[in-house]
Each structure stands twice: as structure tokens, then as C-alpha cells.
PDB file of N, CA and C in Angstrom:
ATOM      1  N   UNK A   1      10.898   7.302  35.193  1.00  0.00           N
ATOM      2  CA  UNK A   1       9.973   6.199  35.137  1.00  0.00           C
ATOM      3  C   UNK A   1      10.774   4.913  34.930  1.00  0.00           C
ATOM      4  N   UNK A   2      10.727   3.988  35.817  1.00  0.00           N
ATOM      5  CA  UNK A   2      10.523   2.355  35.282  1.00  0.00           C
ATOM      6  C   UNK A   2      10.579   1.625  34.839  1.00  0.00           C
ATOM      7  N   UNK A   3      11.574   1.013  33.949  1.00  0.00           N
ATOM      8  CA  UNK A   3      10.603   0.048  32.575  1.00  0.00           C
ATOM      9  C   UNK A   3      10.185  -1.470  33.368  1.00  0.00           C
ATOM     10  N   UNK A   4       9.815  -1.799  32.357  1.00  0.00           N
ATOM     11  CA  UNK A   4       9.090  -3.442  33.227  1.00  0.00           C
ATOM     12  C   UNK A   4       8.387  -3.782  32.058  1.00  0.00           C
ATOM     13  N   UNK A   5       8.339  -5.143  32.167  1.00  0.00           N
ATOM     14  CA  UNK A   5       7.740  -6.473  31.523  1.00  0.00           C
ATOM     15  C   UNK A   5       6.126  -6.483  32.102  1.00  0.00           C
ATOM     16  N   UNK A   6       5.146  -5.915  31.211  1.00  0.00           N
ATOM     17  CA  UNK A   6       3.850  -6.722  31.272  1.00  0.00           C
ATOM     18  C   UNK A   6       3.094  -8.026  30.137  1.00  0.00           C
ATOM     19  N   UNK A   7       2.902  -9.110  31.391  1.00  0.00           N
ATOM     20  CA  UNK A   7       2.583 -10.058  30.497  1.00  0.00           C
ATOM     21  C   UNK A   7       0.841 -10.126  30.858  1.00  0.00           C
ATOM     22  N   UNK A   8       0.108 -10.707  29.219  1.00  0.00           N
ATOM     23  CA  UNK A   8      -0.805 -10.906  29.695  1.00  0.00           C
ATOM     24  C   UNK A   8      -1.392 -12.193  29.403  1.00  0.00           C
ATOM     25  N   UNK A   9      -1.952 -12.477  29.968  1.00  0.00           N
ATOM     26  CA  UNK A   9      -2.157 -14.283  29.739  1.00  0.00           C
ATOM     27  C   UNK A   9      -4.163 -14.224  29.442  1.00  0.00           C
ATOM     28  N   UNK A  10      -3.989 -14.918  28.044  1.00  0.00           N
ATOM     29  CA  UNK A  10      -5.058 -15.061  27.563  1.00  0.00           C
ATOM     30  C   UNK A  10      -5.544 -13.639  26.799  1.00  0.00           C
ATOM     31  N   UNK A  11      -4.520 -13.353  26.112  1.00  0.00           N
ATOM     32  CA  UNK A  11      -4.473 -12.589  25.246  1.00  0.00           C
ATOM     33  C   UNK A  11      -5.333 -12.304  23.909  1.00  0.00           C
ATOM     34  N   UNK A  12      -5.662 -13.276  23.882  1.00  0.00           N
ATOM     35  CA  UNK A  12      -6.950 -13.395  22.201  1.00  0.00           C
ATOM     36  C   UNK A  12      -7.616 -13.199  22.662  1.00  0.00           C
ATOM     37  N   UNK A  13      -8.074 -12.975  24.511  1.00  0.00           N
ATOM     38  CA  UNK A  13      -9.516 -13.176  24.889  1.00  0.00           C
ATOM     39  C   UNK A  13     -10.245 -12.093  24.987  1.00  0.00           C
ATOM     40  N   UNK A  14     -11.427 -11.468  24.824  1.00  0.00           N
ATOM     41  CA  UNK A  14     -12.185 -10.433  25.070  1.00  0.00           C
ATOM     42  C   UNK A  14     -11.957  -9.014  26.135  1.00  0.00           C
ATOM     43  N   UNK A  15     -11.108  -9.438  27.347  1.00  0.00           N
ATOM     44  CA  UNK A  15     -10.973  -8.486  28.178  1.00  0.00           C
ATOM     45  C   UNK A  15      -9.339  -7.808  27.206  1.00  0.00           C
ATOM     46  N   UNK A  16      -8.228  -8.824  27.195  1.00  0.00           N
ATOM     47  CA  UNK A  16      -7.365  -7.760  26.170  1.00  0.00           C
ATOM     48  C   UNK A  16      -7.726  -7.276  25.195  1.00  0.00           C
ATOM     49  N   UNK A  17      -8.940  -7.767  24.208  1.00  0.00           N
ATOM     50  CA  UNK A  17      -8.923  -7.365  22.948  1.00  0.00           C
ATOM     51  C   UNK A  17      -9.417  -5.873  23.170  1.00  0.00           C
ATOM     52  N   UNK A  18     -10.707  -5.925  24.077  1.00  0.00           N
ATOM     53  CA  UNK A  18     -11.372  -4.657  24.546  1.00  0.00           C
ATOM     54  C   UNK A  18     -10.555  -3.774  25.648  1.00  0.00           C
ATOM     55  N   UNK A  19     -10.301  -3.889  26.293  1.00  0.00           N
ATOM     56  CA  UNK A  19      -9.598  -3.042  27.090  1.00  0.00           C
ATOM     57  C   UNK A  19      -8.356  -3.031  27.559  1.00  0.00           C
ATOM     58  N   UNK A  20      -7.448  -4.585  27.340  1.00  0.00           N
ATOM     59  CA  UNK A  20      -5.696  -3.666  28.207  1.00  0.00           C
ATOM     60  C   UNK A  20      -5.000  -3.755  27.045  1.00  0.00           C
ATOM     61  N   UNK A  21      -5.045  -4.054  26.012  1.00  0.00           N
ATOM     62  CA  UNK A  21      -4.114  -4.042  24.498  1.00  0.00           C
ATOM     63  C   UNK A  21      -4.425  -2.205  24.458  1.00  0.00           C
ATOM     64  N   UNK A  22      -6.052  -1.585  23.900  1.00  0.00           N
ATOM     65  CA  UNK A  22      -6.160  -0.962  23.714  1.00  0.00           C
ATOM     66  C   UNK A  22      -5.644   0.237  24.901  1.00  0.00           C
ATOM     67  N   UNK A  23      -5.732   0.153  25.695  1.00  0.00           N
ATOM     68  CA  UNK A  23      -5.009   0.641  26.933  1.00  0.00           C
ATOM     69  C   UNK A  23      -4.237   0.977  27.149  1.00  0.00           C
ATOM     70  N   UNK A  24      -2.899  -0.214  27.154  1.00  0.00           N
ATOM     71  CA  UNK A  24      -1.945   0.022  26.893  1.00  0.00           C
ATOM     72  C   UNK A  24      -1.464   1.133  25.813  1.00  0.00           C
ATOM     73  N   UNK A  25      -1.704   0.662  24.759  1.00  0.00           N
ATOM     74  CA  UNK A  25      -1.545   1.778  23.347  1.00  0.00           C
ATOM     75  C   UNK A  25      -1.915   2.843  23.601  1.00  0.00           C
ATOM     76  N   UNK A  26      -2.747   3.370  24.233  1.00  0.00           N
ATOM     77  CA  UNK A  26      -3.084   5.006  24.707  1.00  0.00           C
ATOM     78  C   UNK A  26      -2.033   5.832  25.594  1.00  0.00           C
ATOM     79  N   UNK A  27      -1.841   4.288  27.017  1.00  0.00           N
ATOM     80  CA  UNK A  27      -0.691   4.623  27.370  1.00  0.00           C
ATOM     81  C   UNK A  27       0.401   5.083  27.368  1.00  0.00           C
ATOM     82  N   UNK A  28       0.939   4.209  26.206  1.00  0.00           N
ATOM     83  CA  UNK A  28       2.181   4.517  25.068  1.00  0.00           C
ATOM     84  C   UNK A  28       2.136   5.764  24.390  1.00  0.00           C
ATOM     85  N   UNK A  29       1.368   5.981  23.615  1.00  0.00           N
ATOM     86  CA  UNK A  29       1.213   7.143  22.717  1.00  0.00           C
ATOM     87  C   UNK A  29       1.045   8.406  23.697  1.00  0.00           C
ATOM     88  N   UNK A  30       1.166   8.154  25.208  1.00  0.00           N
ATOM     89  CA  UNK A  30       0.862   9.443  26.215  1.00  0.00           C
ATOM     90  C   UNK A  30       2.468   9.354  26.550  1.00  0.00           C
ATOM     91  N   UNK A  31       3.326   8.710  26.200  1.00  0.00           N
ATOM     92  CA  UNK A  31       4.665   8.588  26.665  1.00  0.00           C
ATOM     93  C   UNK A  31       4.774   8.123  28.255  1.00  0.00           C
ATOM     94  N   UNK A  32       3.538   7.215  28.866  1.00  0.00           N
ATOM     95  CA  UNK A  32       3.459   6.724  30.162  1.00  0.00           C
ATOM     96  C   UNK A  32       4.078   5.420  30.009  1.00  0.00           C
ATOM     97  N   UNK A  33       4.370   4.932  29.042  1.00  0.00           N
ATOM     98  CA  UNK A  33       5.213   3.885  28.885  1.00  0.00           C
ATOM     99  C   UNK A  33       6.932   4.141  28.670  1.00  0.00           C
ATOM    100  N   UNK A  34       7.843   3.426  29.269  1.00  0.00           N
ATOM    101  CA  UNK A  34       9.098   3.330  28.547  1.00  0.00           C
ATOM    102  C   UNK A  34       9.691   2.593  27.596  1.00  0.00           C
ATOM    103  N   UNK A  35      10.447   3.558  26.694  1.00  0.00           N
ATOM    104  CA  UNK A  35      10.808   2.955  25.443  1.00  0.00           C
ATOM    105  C   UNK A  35      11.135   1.672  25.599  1.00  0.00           C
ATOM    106  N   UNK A  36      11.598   1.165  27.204  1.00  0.00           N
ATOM    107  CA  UNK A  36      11.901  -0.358  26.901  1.00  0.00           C
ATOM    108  C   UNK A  36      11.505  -1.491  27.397  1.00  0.00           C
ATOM    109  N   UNK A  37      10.148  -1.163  27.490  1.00  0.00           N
ATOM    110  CA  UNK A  37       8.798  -1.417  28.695  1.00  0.00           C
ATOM    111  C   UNK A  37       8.512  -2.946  27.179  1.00  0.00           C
ATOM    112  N   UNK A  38       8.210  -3.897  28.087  1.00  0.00           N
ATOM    113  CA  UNK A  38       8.069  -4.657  26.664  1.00  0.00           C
ATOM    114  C   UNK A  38       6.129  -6.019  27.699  1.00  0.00           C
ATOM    115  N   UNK A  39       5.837  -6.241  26.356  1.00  0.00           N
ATOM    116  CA  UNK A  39       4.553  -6.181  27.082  1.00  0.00           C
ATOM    117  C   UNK A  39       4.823  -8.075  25.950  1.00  0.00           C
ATOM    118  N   UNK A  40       3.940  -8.974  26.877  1.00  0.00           N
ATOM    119  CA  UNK A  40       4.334 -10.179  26.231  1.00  0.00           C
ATOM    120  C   UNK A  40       3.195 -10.865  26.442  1.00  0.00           C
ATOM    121  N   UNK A  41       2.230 -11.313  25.497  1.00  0.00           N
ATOM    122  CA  UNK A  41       0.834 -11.836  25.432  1.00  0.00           C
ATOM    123  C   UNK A  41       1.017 -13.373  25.109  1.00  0.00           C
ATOM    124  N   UNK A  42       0.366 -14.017  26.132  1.00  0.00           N
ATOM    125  CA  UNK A  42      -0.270 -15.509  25.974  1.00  0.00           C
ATOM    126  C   UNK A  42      -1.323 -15.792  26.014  1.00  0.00           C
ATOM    127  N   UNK A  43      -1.282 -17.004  24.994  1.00  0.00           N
ATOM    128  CA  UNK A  43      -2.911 -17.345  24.542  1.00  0.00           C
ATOM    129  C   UNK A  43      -2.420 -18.660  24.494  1.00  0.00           C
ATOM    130  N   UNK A  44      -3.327 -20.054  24.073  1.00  0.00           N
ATOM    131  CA  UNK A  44      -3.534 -20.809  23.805  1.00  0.00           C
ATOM    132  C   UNK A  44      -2.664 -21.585  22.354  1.00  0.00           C
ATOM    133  N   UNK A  45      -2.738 -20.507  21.478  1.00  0.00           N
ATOM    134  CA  UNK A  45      -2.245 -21.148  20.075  1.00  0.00           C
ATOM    135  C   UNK A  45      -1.422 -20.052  19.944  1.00  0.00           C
ATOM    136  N   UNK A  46      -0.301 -21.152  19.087  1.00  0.00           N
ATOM    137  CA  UNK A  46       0.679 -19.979  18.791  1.00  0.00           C
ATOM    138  C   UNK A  46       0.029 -19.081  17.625  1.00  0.00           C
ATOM    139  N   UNK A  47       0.411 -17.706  17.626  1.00  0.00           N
ATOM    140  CA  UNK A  47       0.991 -17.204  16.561  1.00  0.00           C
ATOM    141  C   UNK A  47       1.739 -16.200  15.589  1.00  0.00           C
ATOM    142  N   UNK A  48       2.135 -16.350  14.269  1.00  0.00           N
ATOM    143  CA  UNK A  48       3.489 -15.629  14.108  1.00  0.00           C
ATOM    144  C   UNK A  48       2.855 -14.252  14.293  1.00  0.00           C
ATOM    145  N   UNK A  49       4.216 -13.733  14.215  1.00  0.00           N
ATOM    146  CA  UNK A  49       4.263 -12.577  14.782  1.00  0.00           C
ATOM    147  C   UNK A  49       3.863 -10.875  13.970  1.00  0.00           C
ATOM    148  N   UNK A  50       3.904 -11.710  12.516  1.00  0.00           N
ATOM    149  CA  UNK A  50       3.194 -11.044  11.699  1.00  0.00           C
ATOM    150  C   UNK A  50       1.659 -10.776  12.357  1.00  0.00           C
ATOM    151  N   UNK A  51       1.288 -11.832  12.016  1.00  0.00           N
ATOM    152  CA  UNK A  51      -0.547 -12.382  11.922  1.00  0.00           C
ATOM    153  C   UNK A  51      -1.011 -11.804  13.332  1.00  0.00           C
ATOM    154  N   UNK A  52       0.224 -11.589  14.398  1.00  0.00           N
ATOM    155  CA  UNK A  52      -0.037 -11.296  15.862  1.00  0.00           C
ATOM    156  C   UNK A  52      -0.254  -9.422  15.731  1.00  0.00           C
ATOM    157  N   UNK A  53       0.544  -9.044  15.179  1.00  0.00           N
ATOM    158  CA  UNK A  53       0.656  -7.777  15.167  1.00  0.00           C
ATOM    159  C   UNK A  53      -0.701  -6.717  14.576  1.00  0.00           C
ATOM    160  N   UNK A  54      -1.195  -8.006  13.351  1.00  0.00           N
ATOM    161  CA  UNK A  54      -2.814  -7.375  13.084  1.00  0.00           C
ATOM    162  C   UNK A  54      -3.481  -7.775  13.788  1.00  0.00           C
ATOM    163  N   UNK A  55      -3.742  -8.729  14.331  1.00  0.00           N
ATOM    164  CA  UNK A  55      -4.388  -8.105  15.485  1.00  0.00           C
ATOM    165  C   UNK A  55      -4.413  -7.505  16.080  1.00  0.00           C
ATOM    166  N   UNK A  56      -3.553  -6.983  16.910  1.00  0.00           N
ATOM    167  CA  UNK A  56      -3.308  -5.706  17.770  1.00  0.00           C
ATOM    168  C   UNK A  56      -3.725  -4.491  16.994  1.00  0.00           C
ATOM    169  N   UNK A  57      -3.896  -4.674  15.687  1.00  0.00           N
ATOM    170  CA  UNK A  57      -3.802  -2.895  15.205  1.00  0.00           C
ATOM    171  C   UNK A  57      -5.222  -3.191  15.159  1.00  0.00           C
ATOM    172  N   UNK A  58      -5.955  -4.552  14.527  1.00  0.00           N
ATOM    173  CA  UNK A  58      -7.667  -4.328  14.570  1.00  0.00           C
ATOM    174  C   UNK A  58      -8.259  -3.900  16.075  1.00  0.00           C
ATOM    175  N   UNK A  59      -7.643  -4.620  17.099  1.00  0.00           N
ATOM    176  CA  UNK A  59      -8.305  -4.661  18.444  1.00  0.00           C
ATOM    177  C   UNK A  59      -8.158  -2.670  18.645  1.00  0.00           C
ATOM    178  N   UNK A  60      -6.747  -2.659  18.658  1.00  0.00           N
ATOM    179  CA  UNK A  60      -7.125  -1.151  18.922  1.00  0.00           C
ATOM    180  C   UNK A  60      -7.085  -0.082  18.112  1.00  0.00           C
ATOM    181  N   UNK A  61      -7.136  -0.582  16.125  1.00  0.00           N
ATOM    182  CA  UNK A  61      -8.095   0.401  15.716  1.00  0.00           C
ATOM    183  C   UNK A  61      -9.629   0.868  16.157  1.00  0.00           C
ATOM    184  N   UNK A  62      -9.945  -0.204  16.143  1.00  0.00           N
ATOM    185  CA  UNK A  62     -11.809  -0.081  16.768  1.00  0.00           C
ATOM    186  C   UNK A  62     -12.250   0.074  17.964  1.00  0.00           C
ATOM    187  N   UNK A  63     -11.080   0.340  18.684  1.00  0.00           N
ATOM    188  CA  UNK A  63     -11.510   1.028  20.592  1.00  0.00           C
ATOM    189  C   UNK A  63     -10.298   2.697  20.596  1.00  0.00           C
ATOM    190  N   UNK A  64      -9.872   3.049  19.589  1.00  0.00           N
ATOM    191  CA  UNK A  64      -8.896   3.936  19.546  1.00  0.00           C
ATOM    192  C   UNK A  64     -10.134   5.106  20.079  1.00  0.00           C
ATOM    193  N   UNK A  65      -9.341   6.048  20.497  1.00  0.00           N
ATOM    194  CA  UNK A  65     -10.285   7.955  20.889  1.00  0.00           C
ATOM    195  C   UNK A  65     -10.133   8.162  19.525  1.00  0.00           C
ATOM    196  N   UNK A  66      -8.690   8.173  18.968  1.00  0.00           N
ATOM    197  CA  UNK A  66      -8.509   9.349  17.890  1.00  0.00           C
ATOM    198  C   UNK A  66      -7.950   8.728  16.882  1.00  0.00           C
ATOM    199  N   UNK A  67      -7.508   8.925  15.543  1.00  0.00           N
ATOM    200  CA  UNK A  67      -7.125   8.451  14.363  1.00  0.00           C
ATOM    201  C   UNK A  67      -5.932   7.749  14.781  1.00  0.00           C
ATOM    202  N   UNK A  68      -5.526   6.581  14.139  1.00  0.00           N
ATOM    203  CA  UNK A  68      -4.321   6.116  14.708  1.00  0.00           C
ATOM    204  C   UNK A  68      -3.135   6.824  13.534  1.00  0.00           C
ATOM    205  N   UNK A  69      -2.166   6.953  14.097  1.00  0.00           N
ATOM    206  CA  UNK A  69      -0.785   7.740  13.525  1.00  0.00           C
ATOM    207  C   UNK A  69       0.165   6.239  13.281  1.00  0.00           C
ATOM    208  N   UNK A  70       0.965   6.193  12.356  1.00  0.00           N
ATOM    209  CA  UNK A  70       1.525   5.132  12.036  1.00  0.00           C
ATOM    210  C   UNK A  70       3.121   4.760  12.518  1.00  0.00           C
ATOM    211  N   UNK A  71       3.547   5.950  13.004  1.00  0.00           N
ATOM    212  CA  UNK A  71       4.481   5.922  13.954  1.00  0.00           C
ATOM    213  C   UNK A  71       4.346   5.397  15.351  1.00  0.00           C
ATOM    214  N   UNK A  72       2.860   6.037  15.785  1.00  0.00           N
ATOM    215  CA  UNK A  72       2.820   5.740  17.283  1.00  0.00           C
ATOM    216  C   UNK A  72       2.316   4.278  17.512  1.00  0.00           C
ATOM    217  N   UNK A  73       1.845   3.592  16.103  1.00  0.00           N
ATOM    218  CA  UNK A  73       1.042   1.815  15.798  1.00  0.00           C
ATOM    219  C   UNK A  73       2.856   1.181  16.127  1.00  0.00           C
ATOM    220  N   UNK A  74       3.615   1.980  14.998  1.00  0.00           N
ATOM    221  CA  UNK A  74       4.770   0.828  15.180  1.00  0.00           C
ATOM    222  C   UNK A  74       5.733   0.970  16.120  1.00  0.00           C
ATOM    223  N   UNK A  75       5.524   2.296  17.080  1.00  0.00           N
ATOM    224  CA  UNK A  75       5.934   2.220  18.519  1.00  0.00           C
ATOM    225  C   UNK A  75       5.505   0.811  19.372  1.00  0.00           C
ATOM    226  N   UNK A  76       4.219   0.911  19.370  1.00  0.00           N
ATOM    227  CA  UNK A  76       3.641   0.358  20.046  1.00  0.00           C
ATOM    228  C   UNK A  76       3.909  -1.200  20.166  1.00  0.00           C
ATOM    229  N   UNK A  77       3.451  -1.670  18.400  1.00  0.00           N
ATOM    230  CA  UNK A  77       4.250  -3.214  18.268  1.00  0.00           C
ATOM    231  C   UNK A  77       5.178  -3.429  18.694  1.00  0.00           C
ATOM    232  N   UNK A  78       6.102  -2.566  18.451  1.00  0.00           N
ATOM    233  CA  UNK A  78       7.699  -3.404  18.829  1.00  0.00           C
ATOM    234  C   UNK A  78       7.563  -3.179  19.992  1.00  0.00           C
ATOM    235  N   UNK A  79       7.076  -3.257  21.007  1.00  0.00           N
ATOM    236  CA  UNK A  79       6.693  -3.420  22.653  1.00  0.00           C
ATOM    237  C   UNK A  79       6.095  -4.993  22.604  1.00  0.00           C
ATOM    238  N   UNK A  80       5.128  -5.776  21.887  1.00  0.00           N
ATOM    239  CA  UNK A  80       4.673  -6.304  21.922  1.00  0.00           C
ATOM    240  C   UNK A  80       4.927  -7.520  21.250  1.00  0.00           C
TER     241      UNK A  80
END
């Protein structure tokens, strides 16, 4: 497999929050991603990268199938 850069532009907005953040992360955790596959979100306002990262775990705690595992959350961030 591939690796490659997905960017998504307008990232805070409703279609990533609901479906390609969470997406992605399913992806990942199926090992359809490569370890050095790096995924790069734009929005409007900056922000750090802390404050960025909960988001990502709220958006796809609450669209997850199955319990999230805390290995496969901080896989996932450091993609992001």
C-alpha cells in the first residue's frame, strides 16, 4: 500500500466532523491506512494542536461502531 497526504479543507465543518475524520479512524484502526499516511485539516481559525486533537477524539468518539481503544485514538492523532 501507498502512503499519501490527505488534506481536508474545512475541517470544523459538519461533513468532517460526521463522516471523513470519523472514517478515516475506522480506516486506520482496519490497518487500510499507512503508518506514514499523514492527513492535514483546514479550517478557518487556527488551532493548537492540543485543543485540535479533542476534537477529533469527541467527533469520533460519538460516530465510533465500537469502544474506542487508546492505542488505536493515539495512532490515529499522530496522523493528524
Amino acid at each position: 500500500m501507498q502512503s499519501c497526504t490527505i488534506i481536508i479543507f474545512g475541517a470544523t465543518g459538519d461533513l468532517a466532523k460526521q463522516k471523513l475524520l470519523p472514517a478515516l479512524y475506522h480506516l486506520d484502526i482496519e490497518d487500510r491506512l499507512t503508518a506514514d499516511t499523514r492527513i492535514i485539516c483546514m479550517g478557518r481559525k487556527a488551532c493548537p494542536l492540543d485543543e485540535w486533537h479533542d476534537k477529533v477524539t469527541e467527533y469520533i468518539t460519538v460516530k465510533s461502531r465500537n469502544s474506542i481503544q487508546e492505542k488505536d485514538l493515539t495512532q490515529f492523532l499522530n496522523k493528524v
